[in-house]
C-alpha atoms as a PDB file:
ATOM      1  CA  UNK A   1      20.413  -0.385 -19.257  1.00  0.00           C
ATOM      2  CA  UNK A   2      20.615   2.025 -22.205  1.00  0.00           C
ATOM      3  CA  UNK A   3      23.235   3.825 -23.181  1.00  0.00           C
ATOM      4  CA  UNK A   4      24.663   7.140 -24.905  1.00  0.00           C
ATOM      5  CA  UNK A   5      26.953   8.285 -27.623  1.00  0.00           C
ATOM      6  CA  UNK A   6      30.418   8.297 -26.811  1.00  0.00           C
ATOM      7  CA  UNK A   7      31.968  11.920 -27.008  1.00  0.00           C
ATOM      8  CA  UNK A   8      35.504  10.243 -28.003  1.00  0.00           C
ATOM      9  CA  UNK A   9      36.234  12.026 -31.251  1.00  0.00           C
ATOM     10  CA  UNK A  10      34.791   9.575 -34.228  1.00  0.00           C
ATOM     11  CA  UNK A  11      36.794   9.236 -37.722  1.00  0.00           C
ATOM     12  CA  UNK A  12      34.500   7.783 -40.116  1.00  0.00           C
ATOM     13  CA  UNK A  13      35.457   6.834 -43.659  1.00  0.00           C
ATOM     14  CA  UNK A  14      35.116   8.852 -46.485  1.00  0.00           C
ATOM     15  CA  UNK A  15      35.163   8.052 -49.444  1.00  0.00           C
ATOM     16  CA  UNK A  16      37.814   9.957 -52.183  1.00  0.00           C
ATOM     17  CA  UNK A  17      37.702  11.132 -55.507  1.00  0.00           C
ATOM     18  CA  UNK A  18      39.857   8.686 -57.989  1.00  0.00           C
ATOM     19  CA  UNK A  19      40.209   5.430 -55.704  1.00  0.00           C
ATOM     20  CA  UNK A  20      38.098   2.096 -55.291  1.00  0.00           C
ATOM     21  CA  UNK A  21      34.524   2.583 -53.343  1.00  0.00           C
ATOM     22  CA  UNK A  22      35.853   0.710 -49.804  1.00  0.00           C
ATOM     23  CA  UNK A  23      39.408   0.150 -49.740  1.00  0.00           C
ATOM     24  CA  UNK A  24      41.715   2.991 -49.852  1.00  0.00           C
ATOM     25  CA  UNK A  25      46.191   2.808 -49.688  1.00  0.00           C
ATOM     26  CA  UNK A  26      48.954   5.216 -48.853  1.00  0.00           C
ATOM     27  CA  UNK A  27      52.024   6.692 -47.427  1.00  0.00           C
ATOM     28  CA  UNK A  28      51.851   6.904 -44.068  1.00  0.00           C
ATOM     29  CA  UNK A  29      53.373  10.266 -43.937  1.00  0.00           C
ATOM     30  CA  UNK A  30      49.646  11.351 -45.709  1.00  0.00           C
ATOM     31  CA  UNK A  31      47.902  10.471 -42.608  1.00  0.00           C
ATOM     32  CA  UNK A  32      48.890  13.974 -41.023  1.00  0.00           C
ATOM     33  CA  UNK A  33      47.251  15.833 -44.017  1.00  0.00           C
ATOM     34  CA  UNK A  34      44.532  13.348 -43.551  1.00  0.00           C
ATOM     35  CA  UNK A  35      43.481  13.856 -40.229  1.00  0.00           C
ATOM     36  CA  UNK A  36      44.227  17.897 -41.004  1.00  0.00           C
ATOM     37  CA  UNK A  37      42.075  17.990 -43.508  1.00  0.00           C
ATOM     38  CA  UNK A  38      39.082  16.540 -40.649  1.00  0.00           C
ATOM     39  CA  UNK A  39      40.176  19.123 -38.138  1.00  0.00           C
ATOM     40  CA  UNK A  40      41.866  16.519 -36.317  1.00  0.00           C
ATOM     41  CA  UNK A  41      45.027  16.621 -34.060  1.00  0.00           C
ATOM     42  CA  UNK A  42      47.796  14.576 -34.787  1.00  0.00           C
ATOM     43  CA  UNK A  43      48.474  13.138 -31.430  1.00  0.00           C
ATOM     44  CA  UNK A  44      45.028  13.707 -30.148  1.00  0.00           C
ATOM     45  CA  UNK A  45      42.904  10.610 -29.904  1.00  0.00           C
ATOM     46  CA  UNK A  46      40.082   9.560 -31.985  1.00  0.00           C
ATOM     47  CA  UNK A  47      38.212   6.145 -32.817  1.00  0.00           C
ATOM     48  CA  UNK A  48      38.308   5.068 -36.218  1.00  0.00           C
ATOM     49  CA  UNK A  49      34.836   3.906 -38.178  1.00  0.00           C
ATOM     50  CA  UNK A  50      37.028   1.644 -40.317  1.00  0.00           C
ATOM     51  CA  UNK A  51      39.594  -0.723 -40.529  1.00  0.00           C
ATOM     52  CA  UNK A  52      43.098   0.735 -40.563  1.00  0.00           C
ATOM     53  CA  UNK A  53      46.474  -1.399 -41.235  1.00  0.00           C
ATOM     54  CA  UNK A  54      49.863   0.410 -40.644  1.00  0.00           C
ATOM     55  CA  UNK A  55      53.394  -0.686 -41.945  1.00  0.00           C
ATOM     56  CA  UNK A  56      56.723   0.627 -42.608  1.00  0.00           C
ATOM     57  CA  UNK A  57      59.556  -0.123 -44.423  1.00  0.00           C
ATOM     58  CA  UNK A  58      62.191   2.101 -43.129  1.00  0.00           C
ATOM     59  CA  UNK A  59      62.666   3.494 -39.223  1.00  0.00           C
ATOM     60  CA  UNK A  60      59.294   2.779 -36.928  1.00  0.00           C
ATOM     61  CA  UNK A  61      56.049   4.227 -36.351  1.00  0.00           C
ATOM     62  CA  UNK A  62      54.782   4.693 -33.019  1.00  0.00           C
ATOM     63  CA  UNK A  63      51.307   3.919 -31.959  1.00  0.00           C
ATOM     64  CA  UNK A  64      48.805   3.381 -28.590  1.00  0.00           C
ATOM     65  CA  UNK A  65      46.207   1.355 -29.075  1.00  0.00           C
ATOM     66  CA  UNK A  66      43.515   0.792 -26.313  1.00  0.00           C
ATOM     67  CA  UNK A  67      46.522   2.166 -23.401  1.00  0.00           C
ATOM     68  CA  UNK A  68      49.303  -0.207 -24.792  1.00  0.00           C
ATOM     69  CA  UNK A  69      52.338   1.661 -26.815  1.00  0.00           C
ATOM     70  CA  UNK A  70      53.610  -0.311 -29.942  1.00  0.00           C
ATOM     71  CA  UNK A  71      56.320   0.615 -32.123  1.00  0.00           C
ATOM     72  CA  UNK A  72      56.085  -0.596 -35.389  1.00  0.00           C
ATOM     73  CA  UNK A  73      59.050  -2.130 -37.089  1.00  0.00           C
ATOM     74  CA  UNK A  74      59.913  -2.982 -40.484  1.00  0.00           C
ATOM     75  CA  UNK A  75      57.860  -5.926 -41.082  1.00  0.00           C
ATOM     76  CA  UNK A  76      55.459  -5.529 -38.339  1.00  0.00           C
ATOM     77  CA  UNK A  77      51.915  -4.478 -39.434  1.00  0.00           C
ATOM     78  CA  UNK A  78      49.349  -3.029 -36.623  1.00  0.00           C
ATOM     79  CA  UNK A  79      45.872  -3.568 -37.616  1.00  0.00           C
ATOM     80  CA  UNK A  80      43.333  -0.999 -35.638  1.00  0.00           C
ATOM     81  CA  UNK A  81      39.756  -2.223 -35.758  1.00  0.00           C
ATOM     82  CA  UNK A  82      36.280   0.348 -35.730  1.00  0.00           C
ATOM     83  CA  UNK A  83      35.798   1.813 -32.266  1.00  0.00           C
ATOM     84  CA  UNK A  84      39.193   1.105 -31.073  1.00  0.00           C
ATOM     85  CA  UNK A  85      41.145   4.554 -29.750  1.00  0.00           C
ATOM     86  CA  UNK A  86      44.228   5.186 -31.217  1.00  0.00           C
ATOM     87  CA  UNK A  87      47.088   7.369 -30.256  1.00  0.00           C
ATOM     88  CA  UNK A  88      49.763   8.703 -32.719  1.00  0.00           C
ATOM     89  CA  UNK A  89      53.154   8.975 -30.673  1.00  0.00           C
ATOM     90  CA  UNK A  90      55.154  10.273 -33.667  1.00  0.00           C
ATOM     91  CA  UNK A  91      55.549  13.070 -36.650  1.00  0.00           C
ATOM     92  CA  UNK A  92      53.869  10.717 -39.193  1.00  0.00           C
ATOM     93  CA  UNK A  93      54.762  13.127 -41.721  1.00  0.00           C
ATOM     94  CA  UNK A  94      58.754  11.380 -41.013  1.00  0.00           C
ATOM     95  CA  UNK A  95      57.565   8.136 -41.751  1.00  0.00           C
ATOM     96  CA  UNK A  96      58.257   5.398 -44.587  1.00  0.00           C
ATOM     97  CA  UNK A  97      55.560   2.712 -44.623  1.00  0.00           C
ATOM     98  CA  UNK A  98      52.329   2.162 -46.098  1.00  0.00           C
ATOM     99  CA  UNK A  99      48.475   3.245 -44.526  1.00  0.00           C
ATOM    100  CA  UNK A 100      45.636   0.167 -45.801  1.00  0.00           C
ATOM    101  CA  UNK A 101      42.034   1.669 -45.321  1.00  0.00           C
ATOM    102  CA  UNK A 102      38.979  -0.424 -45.495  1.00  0.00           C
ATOM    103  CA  UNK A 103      35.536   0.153 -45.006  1.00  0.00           C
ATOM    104  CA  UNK A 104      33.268  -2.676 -42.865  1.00  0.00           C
ATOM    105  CA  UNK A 105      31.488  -4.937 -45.621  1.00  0.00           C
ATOM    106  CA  UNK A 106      34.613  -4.678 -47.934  1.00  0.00           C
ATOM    107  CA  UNK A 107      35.490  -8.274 -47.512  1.00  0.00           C
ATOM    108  CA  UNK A 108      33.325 -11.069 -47.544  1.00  0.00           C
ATOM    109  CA  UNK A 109      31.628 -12.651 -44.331  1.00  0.00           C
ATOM    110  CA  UNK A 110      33.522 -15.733 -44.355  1.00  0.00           C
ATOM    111  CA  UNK A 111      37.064 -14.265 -44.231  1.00  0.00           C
ATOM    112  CA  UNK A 112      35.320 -11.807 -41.938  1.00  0.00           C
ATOM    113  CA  UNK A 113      34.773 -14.643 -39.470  1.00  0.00           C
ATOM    114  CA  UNK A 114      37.534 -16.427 -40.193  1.00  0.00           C
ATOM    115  CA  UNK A 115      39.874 -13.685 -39.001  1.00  0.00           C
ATOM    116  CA  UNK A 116      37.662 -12.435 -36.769  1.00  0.00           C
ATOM    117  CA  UNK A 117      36.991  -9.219 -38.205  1.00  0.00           C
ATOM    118  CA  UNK A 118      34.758  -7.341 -35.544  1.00  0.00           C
ATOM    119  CA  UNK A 119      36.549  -8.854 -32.526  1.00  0.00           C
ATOM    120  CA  UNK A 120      37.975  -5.397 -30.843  1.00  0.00           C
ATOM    121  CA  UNK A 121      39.845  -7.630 -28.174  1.00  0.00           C
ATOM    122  CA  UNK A 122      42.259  -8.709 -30.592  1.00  0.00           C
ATOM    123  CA  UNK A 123      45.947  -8.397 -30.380  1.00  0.00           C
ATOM    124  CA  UNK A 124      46.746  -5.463 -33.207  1.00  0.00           C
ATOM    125  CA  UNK A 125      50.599  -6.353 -33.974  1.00  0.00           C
ATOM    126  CA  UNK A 126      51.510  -8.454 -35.794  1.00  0.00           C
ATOM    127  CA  UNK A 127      55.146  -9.800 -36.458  1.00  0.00           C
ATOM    128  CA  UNK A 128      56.191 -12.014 -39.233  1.00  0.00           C
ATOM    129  CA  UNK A 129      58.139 -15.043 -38.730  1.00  0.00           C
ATOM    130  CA  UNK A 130      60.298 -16.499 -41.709  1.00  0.00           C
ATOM    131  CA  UNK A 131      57.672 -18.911 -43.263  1.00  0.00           C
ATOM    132  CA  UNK A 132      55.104 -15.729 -43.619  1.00  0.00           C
ATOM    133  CA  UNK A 133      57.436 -12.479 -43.820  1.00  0.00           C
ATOM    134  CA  UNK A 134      58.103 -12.737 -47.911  1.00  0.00           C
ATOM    135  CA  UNK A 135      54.239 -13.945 -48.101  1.00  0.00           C
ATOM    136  CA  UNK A 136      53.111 -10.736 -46.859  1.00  0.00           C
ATOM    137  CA  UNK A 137      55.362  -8.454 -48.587  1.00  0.00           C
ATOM    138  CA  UNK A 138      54.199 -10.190 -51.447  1.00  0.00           C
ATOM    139  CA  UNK A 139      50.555  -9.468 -51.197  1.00  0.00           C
ATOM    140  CA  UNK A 140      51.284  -6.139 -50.131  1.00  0.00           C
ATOM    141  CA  UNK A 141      53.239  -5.754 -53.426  1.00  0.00           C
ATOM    142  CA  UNK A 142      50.142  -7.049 -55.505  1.00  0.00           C
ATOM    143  CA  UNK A 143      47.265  -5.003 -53.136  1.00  0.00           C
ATOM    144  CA  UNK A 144      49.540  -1.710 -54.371  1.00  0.00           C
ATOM    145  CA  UNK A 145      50.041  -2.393 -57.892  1.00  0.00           C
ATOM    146  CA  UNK A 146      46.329  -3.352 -58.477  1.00  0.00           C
ATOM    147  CA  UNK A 147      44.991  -0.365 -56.462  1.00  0.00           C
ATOM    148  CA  UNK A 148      47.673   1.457 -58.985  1.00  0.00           C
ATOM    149  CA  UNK A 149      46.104   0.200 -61.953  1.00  0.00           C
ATOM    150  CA  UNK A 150      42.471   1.069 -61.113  1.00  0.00           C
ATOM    151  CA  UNK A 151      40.862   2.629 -63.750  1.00  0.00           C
ATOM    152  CA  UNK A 152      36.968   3.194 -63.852  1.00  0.00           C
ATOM    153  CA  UNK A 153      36.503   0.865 -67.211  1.00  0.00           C
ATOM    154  CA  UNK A 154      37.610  -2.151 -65.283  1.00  0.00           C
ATOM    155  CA  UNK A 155      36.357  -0.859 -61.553  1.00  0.00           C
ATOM    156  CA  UNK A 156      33.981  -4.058 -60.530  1.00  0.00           C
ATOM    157  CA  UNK A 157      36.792  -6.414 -61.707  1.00  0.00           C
ATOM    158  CA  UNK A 158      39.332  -3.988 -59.939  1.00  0.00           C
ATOM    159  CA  UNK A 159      37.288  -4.268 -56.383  1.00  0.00           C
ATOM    160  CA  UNK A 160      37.246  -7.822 -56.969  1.00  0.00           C
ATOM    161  CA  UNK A 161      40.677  -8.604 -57.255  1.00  0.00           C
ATOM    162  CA  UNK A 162      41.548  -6.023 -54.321  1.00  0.00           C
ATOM    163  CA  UNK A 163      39.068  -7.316 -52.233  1.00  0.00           C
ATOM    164  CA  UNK A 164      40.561 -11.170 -53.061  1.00  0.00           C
ATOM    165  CA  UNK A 165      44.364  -9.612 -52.305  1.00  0.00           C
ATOM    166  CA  UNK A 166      43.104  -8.130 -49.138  1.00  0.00           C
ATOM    167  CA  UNK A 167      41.780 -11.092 -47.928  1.00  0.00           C
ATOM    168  CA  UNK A 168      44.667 -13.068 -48.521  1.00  0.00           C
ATOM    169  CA  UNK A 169      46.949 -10.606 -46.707  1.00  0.00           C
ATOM    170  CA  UNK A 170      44.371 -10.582 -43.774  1.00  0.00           C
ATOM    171  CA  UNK A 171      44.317 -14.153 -43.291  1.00  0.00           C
ATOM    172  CA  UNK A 172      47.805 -14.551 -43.893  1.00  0.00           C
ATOM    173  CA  UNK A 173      48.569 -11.699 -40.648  1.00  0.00           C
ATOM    174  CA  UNK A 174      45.899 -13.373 -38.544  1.00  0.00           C
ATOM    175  CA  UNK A 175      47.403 -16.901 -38.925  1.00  0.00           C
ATOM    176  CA  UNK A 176      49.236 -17.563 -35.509  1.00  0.00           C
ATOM    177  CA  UNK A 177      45.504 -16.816 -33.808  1.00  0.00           C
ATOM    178  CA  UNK A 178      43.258 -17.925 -36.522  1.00  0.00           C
ATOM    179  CA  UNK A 179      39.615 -18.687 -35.929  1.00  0.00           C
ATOM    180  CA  UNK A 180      38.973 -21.998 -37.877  1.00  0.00           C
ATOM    181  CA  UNK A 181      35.742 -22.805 -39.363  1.00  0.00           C
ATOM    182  CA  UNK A 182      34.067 -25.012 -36.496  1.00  0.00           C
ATOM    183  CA  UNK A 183      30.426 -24.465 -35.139  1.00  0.00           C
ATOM    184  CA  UNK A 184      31.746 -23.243 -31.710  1.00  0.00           C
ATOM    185  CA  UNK A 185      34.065 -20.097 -33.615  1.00  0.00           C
ATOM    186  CA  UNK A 186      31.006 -19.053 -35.717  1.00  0.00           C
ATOM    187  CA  UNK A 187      28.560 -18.778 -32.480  1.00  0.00           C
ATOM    188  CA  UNK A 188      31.971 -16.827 -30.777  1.00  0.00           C
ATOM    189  CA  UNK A 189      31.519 -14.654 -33.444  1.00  0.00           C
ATOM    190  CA  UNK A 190      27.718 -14.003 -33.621  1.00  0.00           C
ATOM    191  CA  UNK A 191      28.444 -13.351 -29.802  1.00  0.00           C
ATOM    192  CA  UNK A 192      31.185 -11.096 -30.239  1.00  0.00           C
ATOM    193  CA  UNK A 193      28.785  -8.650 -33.070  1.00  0.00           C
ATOM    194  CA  UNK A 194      25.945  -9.006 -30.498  1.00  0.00           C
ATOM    195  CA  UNK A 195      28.469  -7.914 -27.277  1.00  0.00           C
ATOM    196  CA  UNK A 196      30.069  -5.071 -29.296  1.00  0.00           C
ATOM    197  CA  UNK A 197      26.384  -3.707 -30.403  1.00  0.00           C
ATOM    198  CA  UNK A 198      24.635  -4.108 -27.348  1.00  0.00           C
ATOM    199  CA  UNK A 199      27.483  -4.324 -24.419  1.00  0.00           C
ATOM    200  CA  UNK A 200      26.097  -0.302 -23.050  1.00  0.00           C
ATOM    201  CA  UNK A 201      22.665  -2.183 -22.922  1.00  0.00           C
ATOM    202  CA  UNK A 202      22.971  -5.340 -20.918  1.00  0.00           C
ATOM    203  CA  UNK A 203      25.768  -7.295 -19.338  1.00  0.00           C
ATOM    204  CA  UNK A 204      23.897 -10.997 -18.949  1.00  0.00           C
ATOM    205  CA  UNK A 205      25.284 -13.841 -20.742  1.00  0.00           C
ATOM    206  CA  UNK A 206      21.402 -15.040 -20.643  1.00  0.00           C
ATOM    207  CA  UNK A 207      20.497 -12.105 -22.344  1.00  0.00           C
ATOM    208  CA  UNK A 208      22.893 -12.897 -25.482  1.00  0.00           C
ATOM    209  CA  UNK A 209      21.767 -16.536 -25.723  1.00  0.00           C
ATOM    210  CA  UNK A 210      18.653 -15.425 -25.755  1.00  0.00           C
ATOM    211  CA  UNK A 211      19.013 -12.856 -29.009  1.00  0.00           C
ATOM    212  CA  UNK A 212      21.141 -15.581 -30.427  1.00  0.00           C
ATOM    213  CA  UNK A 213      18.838 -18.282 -30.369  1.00  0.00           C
ATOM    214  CA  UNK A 214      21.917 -20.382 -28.254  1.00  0.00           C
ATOM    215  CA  UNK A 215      21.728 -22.114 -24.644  1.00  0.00           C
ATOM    216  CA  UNK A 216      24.047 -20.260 -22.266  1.00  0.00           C
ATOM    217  CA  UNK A 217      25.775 -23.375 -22.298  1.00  0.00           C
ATOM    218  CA  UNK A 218      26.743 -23.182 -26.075  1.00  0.00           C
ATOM    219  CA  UNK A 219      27.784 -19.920 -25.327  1.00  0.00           C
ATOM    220  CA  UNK A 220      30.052 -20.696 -22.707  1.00  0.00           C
ATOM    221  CA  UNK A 221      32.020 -23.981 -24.883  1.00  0.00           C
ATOM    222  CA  UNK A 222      32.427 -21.310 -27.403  1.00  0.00           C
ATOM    223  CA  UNK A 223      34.123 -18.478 -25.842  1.00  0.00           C
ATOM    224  CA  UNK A 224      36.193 -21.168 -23.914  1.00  0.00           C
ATOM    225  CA  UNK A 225      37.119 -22.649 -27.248  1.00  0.00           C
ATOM    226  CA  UNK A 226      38.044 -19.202 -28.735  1.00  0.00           C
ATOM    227  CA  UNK A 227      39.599 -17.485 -25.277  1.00  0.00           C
ATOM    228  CA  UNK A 228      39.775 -20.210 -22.922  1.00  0.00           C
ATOM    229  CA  UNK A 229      37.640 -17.993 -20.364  1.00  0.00           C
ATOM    230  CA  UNK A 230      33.706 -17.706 -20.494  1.00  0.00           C
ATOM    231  CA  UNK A 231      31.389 -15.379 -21.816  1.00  0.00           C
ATOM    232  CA  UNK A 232      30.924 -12.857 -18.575  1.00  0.00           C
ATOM    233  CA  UNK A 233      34.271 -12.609 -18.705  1.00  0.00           C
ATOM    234  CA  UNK A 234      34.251 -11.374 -22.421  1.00  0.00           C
ATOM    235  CA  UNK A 235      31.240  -8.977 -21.700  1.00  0.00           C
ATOM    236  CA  UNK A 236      33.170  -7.230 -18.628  1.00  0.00           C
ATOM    237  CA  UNK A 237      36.233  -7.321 -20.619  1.00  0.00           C
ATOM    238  CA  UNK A 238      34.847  -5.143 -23.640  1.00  0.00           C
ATOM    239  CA  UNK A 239      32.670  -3.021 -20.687  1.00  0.00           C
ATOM    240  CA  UNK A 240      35.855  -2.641 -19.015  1.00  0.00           C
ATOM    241  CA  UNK A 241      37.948  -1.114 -22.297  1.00  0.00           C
ATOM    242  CA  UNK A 242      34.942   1.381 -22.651  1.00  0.00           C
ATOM    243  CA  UNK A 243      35.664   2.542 -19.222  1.00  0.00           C
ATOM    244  CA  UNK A 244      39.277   3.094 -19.516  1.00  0.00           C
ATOM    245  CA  UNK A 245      38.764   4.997 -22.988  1.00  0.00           C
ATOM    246  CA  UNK A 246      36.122   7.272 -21.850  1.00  0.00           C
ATOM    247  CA  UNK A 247      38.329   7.929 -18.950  1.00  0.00           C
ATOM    248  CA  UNK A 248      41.479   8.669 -20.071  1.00  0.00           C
ATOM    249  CA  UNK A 249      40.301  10.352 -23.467  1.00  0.00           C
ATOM    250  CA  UNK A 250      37.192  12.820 -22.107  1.00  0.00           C
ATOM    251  CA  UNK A 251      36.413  14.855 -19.821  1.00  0.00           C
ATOM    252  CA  UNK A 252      32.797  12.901 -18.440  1.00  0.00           C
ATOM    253  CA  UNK A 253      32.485  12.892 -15.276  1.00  0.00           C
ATOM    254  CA  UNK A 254      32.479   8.849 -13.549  1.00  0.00           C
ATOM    255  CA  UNK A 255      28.481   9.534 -13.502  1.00  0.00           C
ATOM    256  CA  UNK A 256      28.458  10.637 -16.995  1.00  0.00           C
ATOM    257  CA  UNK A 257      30.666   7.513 -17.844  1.00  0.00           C
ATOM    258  CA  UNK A 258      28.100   4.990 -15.721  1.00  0.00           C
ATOM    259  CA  UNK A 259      25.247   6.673 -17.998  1.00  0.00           C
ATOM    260  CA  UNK A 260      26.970   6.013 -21.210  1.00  0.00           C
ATOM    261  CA  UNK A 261      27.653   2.034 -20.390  1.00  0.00           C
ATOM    262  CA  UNK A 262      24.064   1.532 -19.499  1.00  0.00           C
ATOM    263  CA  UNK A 263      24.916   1.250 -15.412  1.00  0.00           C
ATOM    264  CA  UNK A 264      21.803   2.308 -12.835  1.00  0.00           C
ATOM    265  CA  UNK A 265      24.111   4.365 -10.608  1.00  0.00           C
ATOM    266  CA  UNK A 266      27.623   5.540 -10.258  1.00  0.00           C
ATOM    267  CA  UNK A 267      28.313   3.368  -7.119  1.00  0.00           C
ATOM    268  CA  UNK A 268      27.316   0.335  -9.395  1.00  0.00           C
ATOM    269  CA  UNK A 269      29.980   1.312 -12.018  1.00  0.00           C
ATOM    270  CA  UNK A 270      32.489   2.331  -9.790  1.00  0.00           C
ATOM    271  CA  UNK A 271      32.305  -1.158  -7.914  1.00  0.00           C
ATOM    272  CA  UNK A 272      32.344  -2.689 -10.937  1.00  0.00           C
ATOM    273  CA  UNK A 273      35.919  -0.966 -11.963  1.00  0.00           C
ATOM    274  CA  UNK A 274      37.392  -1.556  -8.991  1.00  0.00           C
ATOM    275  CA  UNK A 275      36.507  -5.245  -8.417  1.00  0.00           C
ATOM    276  CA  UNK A 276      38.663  -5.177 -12.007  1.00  0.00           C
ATOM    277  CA  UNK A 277      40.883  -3.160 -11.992  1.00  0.00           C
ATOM    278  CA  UNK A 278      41.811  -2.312  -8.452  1.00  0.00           C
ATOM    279  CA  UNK A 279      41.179   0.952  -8.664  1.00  0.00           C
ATOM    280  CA  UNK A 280      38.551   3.525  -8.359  1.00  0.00           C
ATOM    281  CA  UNK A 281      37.358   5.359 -11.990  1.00  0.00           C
ATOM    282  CA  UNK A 282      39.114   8.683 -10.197  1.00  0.00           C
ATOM    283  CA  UNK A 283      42.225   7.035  -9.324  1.00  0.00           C
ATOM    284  CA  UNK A 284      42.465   5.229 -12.986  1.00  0.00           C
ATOM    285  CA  UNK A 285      41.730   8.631 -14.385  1.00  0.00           C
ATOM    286  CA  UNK A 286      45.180  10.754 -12.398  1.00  0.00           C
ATOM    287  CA  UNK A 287      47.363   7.845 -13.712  1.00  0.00           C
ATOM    288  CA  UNK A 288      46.891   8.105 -16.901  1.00  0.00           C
END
């Protein structure tokens, strides 16, 4: 199965004048000028090519994710991952709260894994409880005044020190679900790269063990361990989300939609969405 380019609008990261190469922070309300400035819509929806944390500290934002709504409330952060599809369901240019950028590679492959970084299944809010709520404002204080005090005499030491703040605000968010450090998480994550880069291209579990180097039987203790359900299940999972995005956010036709996920016919994809979902690509497509 081989698939094609998705024609879901892609915002890649670009790199500005003045600020550190890979990590970028702002106002919120500059996210309208932002997405202006790339000829984008403000409520139209696009998939980011970087990683994208959003928090306020007055009011809420609103925000879709992947088909689910969140309002974000003081406190609350909403991390959107690359390739995700995001929705803006408010005048951003209203809101008080704080837009992190970062570009894939910024942080280092071990905090990568540890909060699994490239996992596009994840849950995206985040709420703080009382033990982490004054931790995270205060590495959100530090990440700002540092990326304040950038200056290009001091840049490599400046990058450092972000990238060290950053990571310590990432794995302080992603505590309640961490990923420890255990053989079975680290071939869960090799899996995960390998589904989300391959996933239009082949749906076997025997396929992945065998580009991994694993026994499907590794595989299978591994996603258990990390989502208590097996490694098909993970494959038609992330399949699945494709689906619904190309659906709901383009106009391709459910033939155009089989082609781009790597399916030999329509009638294959279309049984596969409805064994899932219940309902035919058409019907999923006038509901929402």
């Amino acid at each position: 199965m081989r698939g094609e380019e998705s024609p879901i609008p892609n915002a890649a990261y670009v790199e500005r004048v003045g600020t550190p190469p890979g990590i970028q922070m702002h106002p919120t309300a500059l996210i309208a000028e932002r997405l202006a400035s790339r000829g984008l819509r403000q409520g139209a929806p696009s998939r980011l090519g970087f990683h994208l944390l959003l928090g306020v500290r007055a009011d809420t934002l609103e925000c879709a994710v992947d088909f689910v709504d969140y309002t974000i409330s003081i406190g609350e952060w909403l991390w959107i991952r690359p390739r995700q599809v995001h929705q803006y369901r408010c005048d951003l240019a209203g809101t008080t709260g704080t837009a992190i950028l970062f570009a894939n590679g910024f942080i280092s492959p071990a905090t990568a894994g540890l909060v699994r970084l490239d996992d596009p299944l994840r849950q995206p809010l985040w709420s703080p409880s009382s033990g982490t709520n004054r931790s995270v404002e205060t590495l959100v204080d530090a990440l700002r005044a540092e990326y304040a005090a950038v200056s290009g005499e001091r840049i490599t030491a400046h990058v450092a020190t972000l990238r060290h703040i950053l990571s310590a605000l990432l794995l302080t968010i992603s505590a309640t679900g961490a990923v420890s450090d255990q053989p079975s998480n680290r071939v869960f994550d090799a899996f995960c790269k390998a589904v989300e880069a391959r996933f239009t291209q082949t749906r076997k579990v025997a396929d992945y063990a065998d580009l991994l180097g694993f026994s499907t039987r590794t595989l299978t203790r591994a996603a258990i361990a990390a989502t208590g359900h097996g490694p098909k299940n993970y494959i038609d999972d992330r399949v699945l989300l494709e689906a619904k995005r190309l659906l709901a956010h383009t106009d391709s036709s459910s033939g155009a939609v089989a082609r781009l996920l790597g399916f030999s016919t329509p009638s294959d994809f279309s049984r596969f969405f409805q064994l899932r979902t219940g309902t035919t690509p058409a019907q999923f497509r006038s509901i929402t």
